[in-house]
Protein backbone atom coordinates (compact mmCIF):
# COMPACT_ATOMS: atom_id res chain seq x y z
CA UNK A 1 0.00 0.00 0.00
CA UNK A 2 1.32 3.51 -1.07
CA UNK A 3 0.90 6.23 1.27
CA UNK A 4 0.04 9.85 -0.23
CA UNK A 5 -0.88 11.38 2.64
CA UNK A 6 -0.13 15.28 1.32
CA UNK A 7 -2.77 14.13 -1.34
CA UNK A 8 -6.74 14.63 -1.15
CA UNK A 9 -8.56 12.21 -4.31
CA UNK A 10 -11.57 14.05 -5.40
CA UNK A 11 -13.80 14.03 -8.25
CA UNK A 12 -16.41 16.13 -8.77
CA UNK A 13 -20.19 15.07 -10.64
CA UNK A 14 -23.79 15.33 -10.82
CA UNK A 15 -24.46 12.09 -12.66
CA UNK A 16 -23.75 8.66 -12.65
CA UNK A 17 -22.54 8.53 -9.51
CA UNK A 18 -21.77 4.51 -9.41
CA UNK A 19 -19.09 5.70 -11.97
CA UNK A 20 -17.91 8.15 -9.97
CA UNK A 21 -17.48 5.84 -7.02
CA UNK A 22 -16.47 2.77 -9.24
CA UNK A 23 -13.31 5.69 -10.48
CA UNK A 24 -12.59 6.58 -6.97
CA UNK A 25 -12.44 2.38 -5.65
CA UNK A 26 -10.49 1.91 -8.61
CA UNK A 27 -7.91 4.64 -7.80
CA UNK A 28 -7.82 3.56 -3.81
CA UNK A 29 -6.88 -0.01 -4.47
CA UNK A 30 -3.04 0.52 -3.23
CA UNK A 31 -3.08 3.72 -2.27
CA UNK A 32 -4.12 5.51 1.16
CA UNK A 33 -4.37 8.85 0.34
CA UNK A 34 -5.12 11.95 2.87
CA UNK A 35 -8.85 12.08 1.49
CA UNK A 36 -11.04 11.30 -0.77
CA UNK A 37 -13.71 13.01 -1.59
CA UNK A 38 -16.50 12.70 -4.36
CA UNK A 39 -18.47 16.21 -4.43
CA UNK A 40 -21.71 15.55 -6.19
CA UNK A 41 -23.47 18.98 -7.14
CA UNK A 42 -26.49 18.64 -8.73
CA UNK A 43 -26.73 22.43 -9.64
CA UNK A 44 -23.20 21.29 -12.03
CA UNK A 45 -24.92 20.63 -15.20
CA UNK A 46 -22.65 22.03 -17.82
CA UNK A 47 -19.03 21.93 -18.80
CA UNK A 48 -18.98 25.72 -18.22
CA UNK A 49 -20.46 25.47 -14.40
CA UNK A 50 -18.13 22.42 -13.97
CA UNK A 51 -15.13 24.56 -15.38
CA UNK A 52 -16.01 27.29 -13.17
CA UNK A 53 -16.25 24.79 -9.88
CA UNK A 54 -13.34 23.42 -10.43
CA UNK A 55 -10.95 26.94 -11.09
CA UNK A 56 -13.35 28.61 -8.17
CA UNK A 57 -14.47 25.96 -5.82
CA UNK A 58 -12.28 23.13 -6.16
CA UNK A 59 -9.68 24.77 -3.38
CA UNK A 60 -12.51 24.72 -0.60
CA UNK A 61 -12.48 20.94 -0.39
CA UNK A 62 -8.83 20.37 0.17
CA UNK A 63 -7.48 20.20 3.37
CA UNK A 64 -3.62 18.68 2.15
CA UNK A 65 -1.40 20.02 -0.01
CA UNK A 66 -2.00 18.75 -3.36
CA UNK A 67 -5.81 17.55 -5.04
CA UNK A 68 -5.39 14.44 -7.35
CA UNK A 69 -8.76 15.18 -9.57
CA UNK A 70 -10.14 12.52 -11.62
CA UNK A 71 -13.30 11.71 -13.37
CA UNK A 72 -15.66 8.83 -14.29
CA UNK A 73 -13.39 8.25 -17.13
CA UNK A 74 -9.71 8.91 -16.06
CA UNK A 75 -8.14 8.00 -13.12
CA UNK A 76 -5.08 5.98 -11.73
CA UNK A 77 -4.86 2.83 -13.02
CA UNK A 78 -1.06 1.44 -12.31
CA UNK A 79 -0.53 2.87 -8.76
CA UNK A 80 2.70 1.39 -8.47
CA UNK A 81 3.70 3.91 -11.29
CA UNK A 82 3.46 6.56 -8.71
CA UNK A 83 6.77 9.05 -8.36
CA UNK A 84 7.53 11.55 -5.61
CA UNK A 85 9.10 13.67 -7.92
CA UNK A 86 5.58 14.58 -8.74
CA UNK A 87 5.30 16.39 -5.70
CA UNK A 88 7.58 19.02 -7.02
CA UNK A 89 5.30 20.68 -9.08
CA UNK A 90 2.17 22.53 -9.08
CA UNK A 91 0.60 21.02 -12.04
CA UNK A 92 1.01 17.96 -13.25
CA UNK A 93 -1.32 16.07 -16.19
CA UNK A 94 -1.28 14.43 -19.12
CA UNK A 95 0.29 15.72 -22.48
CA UNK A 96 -1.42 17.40 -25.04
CA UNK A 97 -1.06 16.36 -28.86
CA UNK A 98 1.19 19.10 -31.34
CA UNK A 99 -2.34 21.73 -32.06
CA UNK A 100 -3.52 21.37 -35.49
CA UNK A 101 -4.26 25.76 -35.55
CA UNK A 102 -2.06 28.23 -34.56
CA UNK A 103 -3.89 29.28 -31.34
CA UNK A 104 -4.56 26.02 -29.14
CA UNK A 105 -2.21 25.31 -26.67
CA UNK A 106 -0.33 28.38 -26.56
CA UNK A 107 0.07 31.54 -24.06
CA UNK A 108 -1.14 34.83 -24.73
CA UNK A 109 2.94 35.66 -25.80
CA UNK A 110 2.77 32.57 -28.25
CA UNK A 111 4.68 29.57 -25.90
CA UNK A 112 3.23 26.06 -26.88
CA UNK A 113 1.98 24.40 -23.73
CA UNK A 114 2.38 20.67 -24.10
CA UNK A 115 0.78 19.51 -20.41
CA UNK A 116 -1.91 19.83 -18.98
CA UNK A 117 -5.57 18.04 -18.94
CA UNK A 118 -7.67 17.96 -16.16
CA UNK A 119 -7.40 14.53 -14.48
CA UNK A 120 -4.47 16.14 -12.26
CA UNK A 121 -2.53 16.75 -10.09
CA UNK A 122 -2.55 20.45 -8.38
CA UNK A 123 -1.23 22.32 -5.36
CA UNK A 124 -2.96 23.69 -3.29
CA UNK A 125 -0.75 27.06 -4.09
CA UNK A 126 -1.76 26.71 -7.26
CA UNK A 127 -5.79 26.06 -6.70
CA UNK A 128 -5.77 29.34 -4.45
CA UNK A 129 -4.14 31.38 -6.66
CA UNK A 130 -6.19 30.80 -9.89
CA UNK A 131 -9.21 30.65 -7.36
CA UNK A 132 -8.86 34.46 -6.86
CA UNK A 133 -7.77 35.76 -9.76
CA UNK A 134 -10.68 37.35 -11.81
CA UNK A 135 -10.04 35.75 -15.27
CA UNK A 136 -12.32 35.11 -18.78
CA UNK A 137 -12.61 31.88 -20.15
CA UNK A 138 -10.42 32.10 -23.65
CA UNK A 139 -11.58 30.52 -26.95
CA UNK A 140 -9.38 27.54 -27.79
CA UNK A 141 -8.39 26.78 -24.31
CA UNK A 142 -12.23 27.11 -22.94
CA UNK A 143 -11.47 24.43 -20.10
CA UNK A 144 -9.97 24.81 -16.87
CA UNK A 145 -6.93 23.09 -17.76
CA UNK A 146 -6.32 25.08 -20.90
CA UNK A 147 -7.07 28.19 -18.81
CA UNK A 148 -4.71 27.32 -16.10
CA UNK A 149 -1.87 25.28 -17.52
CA UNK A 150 -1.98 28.22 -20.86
CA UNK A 151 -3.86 30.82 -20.64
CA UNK A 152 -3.22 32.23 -16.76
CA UNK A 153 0.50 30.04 -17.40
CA UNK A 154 3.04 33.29 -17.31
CA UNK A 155 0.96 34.96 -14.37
CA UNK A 156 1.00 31.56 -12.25
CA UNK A 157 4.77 30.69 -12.82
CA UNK A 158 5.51 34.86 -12.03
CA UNK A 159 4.16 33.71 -8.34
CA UNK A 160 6.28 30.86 -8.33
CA UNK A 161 4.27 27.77 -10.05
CA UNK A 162 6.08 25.34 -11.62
CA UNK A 163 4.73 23.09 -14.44
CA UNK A 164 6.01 19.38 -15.36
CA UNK A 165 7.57 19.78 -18.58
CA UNK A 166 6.79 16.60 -21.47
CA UNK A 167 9.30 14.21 -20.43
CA UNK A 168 7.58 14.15 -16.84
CA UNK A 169 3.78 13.94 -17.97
CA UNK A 170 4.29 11.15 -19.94
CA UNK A 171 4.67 9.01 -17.10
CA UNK A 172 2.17 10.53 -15.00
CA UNK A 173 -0.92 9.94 -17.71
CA UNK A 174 -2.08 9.83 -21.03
CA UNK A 175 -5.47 10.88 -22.80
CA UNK A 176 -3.60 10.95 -26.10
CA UNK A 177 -1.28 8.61 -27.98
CA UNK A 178 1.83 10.88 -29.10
CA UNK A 179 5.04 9.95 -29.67
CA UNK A 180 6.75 10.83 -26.55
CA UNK A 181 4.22 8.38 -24.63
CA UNK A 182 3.63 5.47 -27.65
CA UNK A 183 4.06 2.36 -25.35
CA UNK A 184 3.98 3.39 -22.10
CA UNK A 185 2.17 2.33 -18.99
CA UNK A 186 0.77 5.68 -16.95
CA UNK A 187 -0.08 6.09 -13.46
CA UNK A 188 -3.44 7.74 -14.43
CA UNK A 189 -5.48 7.50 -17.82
CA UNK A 190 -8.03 10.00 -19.29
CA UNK A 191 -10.53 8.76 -22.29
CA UNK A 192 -10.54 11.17 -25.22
């Protein structure tokens, strides 16, 4: 049994809530983490009011340091994949594919972001800080993890955020074949 103790597990829902719980067993097999939580919010019935939960709420529920965040359909498979050297960062998911436009993925001063995704794993520094910053939703990266991990990016890493870069996400999970991760078992998986 792994102990994660700095970690709360949490997924947040307003429907099928047997997947939700069958995701969170599934993800709690070998590991003890410091909670677990599955927040069902029947008022949650978009992808916009989820987005906004999880950038606004999402810190509220989290009593350790970091949130693991994981959904009916992504969430840690091969727990003996784990790494501490996840710990080190404030955001940690899985990689994105190369955009196929010249706007996805990429900061408001043109950097291609290659991680992010929202099966996760976040700071708590990192939830409070994009949990009070008055911010737009962006066309292109419309979802939290494209607002946090691109579009609020520079401001986050100005107050001391650090991202994993590719070489680390690729371990941690995968929603996306690529090339960096063809072949390789993840910690923590995310249909597409």
């Amino acid at each position: 049994m792994i102990s994660l103790n700095d970690i709360t597990i949490i997924l947040l829902t307003n429907r099928d809530f047997e997947g939700a719980k069958k995701a969170m067993d599934k993800s709690c097999e070998q590991i003890k983490f410091g909670g677990a939580k599955i927040i069902w919010d029947e008022k949650c019935n978009s992808i916009a009011e989820w987005n906004r939960k999880i950038i606004f709420e999402l810190p509220r529920y989290i009593d350790t340091y970091f949130a693991l965040l994981i959904h009916q359909d992504g969430y840690v498979i091969n727990p003996e994949l784990w790494r501490d050297e996840w710990l080190d960062y404030d955001f940690i998911g899985a990689p994105w594919p190369l955009p196929k436009d010249d706007y996805s993925y990429k900061t408001p001063s043109g950097r291609l972001i290659r991680v992010g995704n929202s099966v996760s794993l976040r700071s708590k520094k990192l939830m409070n800080l994009v949990a009070t910053r008055p911010m737009d939703f962006h066309y292109g990266n419309n979802n939290e993890d494209g607002q946090i991990c691109v579009w609020e990016r520079d401001w986050l890493e100005e107050r001391g955020c650090k991202f994993a870069p590719l070489e680390v996400a690729i371990h941690f999970s995968k929603e996306h074949e690529i090339p960096e991760n063809k072949d390789l078992r993840t910690f923590a998986f995310h249909e597409t």
